[in-house]
Protein backbone atom coordinates (compact mmCIF):
# COMPACT_ATOMS: atom_id res chain seq x y z
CA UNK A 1 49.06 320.20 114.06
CA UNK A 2 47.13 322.96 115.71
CA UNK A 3 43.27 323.08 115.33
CA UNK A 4 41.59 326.84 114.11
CA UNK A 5 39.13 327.91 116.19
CA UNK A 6 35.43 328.32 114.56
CA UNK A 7 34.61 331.50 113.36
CA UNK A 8 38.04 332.96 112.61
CA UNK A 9 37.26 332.66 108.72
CA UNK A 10 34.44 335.10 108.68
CA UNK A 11 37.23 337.53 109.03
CA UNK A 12 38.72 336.45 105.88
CA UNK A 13 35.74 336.60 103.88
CA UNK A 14 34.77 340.02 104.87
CA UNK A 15 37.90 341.45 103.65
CA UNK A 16 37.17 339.06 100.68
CA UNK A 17 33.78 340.62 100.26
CA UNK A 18 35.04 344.70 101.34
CA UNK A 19 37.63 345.24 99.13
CA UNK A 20 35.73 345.01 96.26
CA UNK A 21 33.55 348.17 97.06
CA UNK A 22 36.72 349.59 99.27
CA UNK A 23 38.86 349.83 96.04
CA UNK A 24 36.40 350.72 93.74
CA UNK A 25 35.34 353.73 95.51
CA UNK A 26 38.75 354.65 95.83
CA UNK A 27 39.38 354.40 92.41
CA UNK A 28 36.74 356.41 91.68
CA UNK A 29 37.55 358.95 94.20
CA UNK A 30 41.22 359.11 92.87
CA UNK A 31 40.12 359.41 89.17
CA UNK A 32 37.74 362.88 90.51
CA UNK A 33 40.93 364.19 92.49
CA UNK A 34 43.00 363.55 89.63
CA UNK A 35 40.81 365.50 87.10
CA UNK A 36 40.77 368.51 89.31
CA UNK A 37 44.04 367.91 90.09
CA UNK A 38 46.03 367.11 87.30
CA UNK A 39 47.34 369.07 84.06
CA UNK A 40 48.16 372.48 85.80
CA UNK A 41 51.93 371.65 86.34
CA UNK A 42 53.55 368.38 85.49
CA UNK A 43 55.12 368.21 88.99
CA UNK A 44 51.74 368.57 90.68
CA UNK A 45 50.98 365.92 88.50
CA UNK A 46 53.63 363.72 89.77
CA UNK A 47 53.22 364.24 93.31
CA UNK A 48 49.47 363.61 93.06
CA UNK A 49 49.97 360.18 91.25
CA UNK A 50 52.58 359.71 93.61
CA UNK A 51 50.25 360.12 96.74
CA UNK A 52 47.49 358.46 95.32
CA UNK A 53 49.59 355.69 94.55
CA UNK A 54 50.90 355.09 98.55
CA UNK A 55 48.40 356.43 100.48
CA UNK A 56 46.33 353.20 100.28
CA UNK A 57 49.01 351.45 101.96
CA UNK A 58 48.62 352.76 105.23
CA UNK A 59 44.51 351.40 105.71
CA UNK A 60 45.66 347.83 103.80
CA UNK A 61 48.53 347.64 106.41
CA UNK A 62 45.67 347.94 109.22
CA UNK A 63 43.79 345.39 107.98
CA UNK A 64 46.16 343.14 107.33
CA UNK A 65 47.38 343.48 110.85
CA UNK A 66 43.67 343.21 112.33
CA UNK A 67 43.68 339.69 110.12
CA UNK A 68 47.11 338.10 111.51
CA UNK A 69 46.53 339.49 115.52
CA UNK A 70 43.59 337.14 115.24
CA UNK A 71 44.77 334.72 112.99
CA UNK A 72 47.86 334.30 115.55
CA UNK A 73 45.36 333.73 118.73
């Protein structure tokens, strides 16, 4: 059984603590966009939900990444 090294939790609990305020200012960034965005076409519509709906993946991928390069070490 291998041993973690000290201090590799505090990564952990700041993406605990960060994604709190991270998604809620998304949110509320999406639901602005979405009010100036929305009900012109319904296809707009689509592609905006559709957008806001994936584009979140690409920053959650990072960060998980940055968490399991150091968890593996």
């Amino acid at each position: 059984m291998t041993q973690k090294k000290p201090g590799l939790r505090w990564r952990h609990l700041s993406v605990a603590v960060g994604i709190v305020p991270a998604t809620a200012i998304y949110i509320l960034i999406c639901l602005v966009a979405a009010d100036i965005v929305t009900g012109h076409h319904g296809l707009l519509d689509g592609l905006f939900y559709l957008a806001a709906g994936l584009v979140w993946i690409y920053p959650a991928s990072k960060v998980i990444g940055w968490l399991a390069q150091h968890e593996a070490e």
